[in-house]
N, C-alpha and C. Protein backbone atom coordinates (compact mmCIF):
# COMPACT_ATOMS: atom_id res chain seq x y z
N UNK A 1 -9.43 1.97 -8.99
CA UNK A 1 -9.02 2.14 -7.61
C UNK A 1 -7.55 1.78 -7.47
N UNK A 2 -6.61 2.47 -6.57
CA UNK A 2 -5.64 2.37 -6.49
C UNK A 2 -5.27 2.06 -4.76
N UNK A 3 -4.50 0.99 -4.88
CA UNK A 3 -4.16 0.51 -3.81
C UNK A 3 -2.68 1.00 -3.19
N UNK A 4 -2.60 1.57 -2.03
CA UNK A 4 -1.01 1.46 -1.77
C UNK A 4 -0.83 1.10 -0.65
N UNK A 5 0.21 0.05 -0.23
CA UNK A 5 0.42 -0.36 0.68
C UNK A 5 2.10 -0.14 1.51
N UNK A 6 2.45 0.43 2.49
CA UNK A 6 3.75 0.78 2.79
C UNK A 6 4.67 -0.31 2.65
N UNK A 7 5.78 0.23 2.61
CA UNK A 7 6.53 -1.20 2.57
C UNK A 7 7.74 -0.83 3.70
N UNK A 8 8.44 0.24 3.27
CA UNK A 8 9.76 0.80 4.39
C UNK A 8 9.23 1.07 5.97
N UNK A 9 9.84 0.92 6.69
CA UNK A 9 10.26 1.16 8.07
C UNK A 9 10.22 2.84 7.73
N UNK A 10 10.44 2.98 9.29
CA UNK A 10 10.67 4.36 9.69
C UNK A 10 12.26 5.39 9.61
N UNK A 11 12.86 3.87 9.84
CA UNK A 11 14.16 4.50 10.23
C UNK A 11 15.18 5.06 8.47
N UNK A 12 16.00 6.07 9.01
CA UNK A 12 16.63 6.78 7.79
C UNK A 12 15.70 7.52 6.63
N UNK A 13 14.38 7.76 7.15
CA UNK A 13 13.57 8.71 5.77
C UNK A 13 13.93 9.90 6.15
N UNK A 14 13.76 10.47 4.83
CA UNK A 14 13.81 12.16 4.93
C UNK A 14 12.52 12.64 5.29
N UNK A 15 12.53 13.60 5.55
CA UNK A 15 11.58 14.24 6.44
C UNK A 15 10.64 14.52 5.36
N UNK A 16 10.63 14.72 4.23
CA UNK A 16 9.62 15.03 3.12
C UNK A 16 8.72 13.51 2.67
N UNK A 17 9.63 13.03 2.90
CA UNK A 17 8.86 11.39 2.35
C UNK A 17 8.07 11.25 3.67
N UNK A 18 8.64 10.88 5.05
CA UNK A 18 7.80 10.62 6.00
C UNK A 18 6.41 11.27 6.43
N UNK A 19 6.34 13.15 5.79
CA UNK A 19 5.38 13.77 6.08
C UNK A 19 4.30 13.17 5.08
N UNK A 20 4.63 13.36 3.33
CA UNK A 20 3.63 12.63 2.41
C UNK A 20 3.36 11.25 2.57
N UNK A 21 3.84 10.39 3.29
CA UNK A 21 3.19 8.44 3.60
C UNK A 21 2.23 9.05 5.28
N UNK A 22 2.41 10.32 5.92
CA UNK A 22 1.92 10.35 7.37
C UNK A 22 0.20 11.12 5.92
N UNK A 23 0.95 12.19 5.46
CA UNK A 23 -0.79 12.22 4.29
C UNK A 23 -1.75 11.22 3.89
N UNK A 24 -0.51 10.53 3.20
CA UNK A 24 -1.37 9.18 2.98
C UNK A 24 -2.21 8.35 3.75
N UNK A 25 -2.13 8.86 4.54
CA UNK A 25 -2.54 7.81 6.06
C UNK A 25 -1.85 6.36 6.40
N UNK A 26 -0.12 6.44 5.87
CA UNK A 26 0.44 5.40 5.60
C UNK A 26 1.42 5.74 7.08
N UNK A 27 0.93 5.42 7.97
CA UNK A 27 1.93 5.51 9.33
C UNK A 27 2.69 4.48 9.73
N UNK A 28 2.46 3.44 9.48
CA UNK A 28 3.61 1.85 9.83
C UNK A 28 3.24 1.48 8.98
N UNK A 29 4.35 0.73 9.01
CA UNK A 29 4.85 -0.61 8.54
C UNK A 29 3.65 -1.63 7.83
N UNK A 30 3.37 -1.85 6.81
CA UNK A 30 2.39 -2.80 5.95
C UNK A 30 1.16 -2.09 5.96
N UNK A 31 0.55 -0.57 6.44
CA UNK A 31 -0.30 -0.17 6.36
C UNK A 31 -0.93 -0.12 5.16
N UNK A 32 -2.27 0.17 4.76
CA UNK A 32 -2.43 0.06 3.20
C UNK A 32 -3.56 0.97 3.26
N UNK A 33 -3.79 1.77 2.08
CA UNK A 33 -5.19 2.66 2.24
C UNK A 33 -5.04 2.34 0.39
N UNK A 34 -6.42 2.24 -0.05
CA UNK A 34 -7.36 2.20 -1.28
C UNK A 34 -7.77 4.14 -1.80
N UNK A 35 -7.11 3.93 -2.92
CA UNK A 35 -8.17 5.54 -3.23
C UNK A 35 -8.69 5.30 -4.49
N UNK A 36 -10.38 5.42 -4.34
CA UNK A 36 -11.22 4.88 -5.49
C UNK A 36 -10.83 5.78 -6.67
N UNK A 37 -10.87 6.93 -6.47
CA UNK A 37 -10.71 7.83 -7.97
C UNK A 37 -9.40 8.83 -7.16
N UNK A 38 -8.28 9.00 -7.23
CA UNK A 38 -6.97 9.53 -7.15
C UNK A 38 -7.27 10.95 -8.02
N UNK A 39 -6.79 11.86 -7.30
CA UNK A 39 -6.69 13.15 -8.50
C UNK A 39 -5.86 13.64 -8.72
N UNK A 40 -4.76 14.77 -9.21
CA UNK A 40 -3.44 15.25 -9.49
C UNK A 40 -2.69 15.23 -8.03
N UNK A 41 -3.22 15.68 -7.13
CA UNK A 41 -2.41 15.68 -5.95
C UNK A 41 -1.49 14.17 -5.08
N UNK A 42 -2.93 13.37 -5.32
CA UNK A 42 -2.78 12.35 -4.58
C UNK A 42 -1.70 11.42 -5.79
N UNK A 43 -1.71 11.26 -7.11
CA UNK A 43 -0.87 10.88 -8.06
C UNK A 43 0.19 11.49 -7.80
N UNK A 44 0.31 12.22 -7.46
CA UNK A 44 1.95 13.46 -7.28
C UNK A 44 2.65 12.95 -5.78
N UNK A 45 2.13 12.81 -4.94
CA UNK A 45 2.15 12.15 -3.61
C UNK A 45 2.53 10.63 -3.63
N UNK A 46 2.02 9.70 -4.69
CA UNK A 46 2.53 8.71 -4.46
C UNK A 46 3.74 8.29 -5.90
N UNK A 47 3.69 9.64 -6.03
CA UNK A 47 4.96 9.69 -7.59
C UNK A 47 6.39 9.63 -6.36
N UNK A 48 5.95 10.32 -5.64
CA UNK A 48 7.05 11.13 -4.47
C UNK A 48 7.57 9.69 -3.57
N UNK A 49 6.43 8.95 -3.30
CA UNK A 49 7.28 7.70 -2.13
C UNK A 49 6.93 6.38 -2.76
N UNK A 50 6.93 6.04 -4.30
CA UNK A 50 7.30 5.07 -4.60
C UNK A 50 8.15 4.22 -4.48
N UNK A 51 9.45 4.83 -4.11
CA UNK A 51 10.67 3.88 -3.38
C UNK A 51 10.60 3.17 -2.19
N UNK A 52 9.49 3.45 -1.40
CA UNK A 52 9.30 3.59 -0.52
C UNK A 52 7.60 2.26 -0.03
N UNK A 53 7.24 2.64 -1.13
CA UNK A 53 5.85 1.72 -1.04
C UNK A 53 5.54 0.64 -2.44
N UNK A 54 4.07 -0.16 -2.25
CA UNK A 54 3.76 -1.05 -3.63
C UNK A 54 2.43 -0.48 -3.74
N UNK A 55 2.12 -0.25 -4.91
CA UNK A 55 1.07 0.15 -5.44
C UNK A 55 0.66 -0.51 -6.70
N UNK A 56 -1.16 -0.53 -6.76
CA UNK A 56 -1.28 -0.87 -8.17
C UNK A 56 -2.92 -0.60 -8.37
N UNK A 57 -3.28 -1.07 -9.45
CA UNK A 57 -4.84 -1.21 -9.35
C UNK A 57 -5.17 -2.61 -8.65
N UNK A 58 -6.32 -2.19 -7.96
CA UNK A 58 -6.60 -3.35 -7.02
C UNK A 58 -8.28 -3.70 -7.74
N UNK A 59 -8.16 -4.91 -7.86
CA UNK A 59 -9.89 -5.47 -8.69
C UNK A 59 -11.23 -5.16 -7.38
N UNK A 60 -11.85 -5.41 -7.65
CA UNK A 60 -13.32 -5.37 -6.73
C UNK A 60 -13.47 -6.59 -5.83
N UNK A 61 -13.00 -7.86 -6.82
CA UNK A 61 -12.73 -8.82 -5.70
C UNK A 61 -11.95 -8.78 -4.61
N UNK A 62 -10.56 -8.49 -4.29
CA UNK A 62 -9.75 -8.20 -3.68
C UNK A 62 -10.12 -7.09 -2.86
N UNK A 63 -11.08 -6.09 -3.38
CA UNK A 63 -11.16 -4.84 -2.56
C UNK A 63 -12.89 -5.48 -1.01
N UNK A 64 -13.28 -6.09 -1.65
CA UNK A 64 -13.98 -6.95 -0.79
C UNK A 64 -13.84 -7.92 0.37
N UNK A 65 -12.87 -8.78 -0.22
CA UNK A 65 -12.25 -9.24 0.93
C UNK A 65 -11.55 -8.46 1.36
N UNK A 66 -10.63 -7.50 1.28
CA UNK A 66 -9.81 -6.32 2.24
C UNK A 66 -10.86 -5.41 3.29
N UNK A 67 -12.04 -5.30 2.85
CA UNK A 67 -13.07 -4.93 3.55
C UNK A 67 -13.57 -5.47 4.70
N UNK A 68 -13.78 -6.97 4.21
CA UNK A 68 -14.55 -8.17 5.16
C UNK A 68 -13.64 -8.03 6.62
N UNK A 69 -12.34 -8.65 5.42
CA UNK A 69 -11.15 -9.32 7.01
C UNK A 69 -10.47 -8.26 7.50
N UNK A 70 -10.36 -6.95 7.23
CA UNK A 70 -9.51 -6.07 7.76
C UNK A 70 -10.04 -4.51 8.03
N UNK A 71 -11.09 -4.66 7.64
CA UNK A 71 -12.04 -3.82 7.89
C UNK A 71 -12.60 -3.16 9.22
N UNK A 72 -12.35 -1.64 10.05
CA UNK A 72 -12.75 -1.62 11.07
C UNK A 72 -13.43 -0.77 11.29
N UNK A 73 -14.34 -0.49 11.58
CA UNK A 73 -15.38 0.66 11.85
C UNK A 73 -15.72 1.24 12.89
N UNK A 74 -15.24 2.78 12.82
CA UNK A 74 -15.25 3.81 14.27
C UNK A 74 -16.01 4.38 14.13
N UNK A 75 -17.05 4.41 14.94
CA UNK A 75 -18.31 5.49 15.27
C UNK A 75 -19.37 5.54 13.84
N UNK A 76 -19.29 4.41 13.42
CA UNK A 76 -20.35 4.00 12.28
C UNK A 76 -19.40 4.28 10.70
N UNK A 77 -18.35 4.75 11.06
CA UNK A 77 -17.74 4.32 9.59
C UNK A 77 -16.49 3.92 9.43
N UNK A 78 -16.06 3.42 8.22
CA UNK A 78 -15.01 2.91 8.03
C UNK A 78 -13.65 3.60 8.31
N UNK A 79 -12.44 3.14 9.08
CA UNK A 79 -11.58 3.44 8.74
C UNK A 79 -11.17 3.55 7.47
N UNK A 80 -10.53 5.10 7.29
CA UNK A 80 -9.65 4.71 6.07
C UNK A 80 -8.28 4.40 5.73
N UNK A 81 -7.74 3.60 6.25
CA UNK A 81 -6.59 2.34 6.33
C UNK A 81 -6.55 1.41 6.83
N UNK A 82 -5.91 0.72 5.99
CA UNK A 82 -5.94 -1.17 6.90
C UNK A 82 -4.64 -1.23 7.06
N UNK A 83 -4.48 -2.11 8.57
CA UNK A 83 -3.41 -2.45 8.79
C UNK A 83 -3.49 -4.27 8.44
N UNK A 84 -1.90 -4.41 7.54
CA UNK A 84 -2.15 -5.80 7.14
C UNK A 84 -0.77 -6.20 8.13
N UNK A 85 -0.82 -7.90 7.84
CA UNK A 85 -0.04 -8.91 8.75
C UNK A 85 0.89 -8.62 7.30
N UNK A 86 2.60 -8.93 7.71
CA UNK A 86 3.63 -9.58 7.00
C UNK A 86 3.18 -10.49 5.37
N UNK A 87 3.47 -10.28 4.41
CA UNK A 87 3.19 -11.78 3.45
C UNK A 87 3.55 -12.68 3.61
N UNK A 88 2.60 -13.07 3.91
CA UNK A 88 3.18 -14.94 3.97
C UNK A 88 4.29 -15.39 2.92
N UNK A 89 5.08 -16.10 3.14
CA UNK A 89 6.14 -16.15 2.58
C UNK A 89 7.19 -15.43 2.17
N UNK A 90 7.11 -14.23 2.80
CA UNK A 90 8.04 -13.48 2.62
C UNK A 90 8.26 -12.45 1.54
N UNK A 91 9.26 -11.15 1.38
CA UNK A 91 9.10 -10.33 0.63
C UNK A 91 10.91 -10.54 0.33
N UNK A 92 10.86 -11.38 -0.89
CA UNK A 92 12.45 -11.80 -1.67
C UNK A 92 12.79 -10.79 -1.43
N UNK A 93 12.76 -9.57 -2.06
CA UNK A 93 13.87 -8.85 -2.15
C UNK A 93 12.41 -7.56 -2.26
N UNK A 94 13.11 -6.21 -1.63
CA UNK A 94 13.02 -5.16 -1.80
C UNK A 94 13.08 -3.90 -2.91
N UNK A 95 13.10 -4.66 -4.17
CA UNK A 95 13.83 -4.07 -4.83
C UNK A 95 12.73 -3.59 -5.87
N UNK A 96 13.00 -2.52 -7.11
CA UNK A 96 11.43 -2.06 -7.90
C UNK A 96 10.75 -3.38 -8.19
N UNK A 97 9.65 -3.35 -8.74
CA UNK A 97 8.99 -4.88 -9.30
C UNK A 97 9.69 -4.62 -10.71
N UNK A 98 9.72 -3.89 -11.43
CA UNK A 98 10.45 -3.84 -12.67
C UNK A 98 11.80 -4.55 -12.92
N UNK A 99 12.91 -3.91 -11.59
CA UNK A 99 13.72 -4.70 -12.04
C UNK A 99 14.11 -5.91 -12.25
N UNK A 100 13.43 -7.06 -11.22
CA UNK A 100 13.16 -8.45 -11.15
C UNK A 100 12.24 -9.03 -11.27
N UNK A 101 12.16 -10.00 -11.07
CA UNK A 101 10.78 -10.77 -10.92
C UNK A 101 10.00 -10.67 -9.50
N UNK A 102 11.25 -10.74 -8.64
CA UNK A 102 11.12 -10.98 -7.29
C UNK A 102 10.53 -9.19 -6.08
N UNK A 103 10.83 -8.45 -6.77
CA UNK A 103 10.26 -7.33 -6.64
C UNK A 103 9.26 -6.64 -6.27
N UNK A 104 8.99 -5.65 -4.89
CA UNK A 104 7.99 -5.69 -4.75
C UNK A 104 7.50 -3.95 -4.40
N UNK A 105 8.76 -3.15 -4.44
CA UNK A 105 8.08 -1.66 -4.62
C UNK A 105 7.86 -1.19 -6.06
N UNK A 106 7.16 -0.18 -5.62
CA UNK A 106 6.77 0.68 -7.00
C UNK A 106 5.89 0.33 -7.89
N UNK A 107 5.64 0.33 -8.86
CA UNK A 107 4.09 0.24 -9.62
C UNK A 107 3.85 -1.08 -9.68
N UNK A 108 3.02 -2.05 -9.02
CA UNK A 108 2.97 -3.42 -9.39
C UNK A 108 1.90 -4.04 -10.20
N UNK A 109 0.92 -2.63 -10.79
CA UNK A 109 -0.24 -3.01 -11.64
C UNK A 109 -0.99 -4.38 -11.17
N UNK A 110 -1.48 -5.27 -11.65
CA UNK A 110 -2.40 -6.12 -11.20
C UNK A 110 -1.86 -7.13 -9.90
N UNK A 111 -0.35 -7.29 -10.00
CA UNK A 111 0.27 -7.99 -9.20
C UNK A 111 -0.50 -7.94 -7.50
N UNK A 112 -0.92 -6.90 -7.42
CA UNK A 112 -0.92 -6.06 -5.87
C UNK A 112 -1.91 -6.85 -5.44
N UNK A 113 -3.16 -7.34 -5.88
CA UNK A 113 -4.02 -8.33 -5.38
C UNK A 113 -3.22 -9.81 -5.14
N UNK A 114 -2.24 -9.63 -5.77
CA UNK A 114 -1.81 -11.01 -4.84
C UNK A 114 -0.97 -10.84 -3.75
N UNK A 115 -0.32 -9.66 -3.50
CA UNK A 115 0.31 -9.25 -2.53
C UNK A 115 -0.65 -9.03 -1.01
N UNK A 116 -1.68 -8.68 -1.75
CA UNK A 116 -2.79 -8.23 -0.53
C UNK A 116 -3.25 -9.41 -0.05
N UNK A 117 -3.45 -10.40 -0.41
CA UNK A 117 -3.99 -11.66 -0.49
C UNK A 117 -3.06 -12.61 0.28
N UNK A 118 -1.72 -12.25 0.07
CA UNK A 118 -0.53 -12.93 0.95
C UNK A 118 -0.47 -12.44 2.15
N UNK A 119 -1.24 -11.18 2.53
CA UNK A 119 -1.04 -10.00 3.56
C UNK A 119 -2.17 -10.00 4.41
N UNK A 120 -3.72 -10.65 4.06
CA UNK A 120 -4.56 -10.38 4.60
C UNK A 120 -4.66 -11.84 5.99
């Protein structure tokens, strides 16, 4: 399962990035949507606004509690996006997770459960 959670604002996107994060169901600011099995499209889509968002594999634990506490259900089923609070403690720097330590767009592989966890 792959987690992505927005990270950029609205202001200064190009119109191609803003339409694929409005696909995603990524409309503001810290929004986050889960896709259990991703297929060529949806991989190509978040190839496109990685600058833009944090993504990674998210464990089963983590995907549980994101369920419990943020979880909302319209007309007997789940939304599919959560809106999360700010991370606690703050987001150092903006910058890929690759290039620093402190880093928090673009592929963050297991990292992202702790991000979600700072967020929920």
């Amino acid at each position: 399962m792959i987690c992505i959670i927005r990270i950029a604002g609205e202001i200064g996107l190009d119109y191609k990035i803003k339409e694929t994060l409005n696909r995603l169901r990524l409309g503001k600011k810290y929004s986050c949507v889960v896709i259990e099995n991703p297929n060529d499209v949806q991989l190509g889509m978040i190839k496109v606004v990685r600058d833009f968002v944090a993504f990674g594999e998210i464990n089963d634990e983590t995907y549980k509690k994101l369920i419990e506490i943020r979880g909302k259900k319209v007309e007997g089923k789940l939304k599919p996006f959560f809106r999360l609070h700010p991370p606690r403690k703050g987001i150092d720097s903006k910058k890929h997770f690759g290039e620093s330590s402190k880093g928090v767009l673009g592929n963050n592989k297991e990292k992202i459960n702790d991000l979600i966890l700072r967020m929920l």
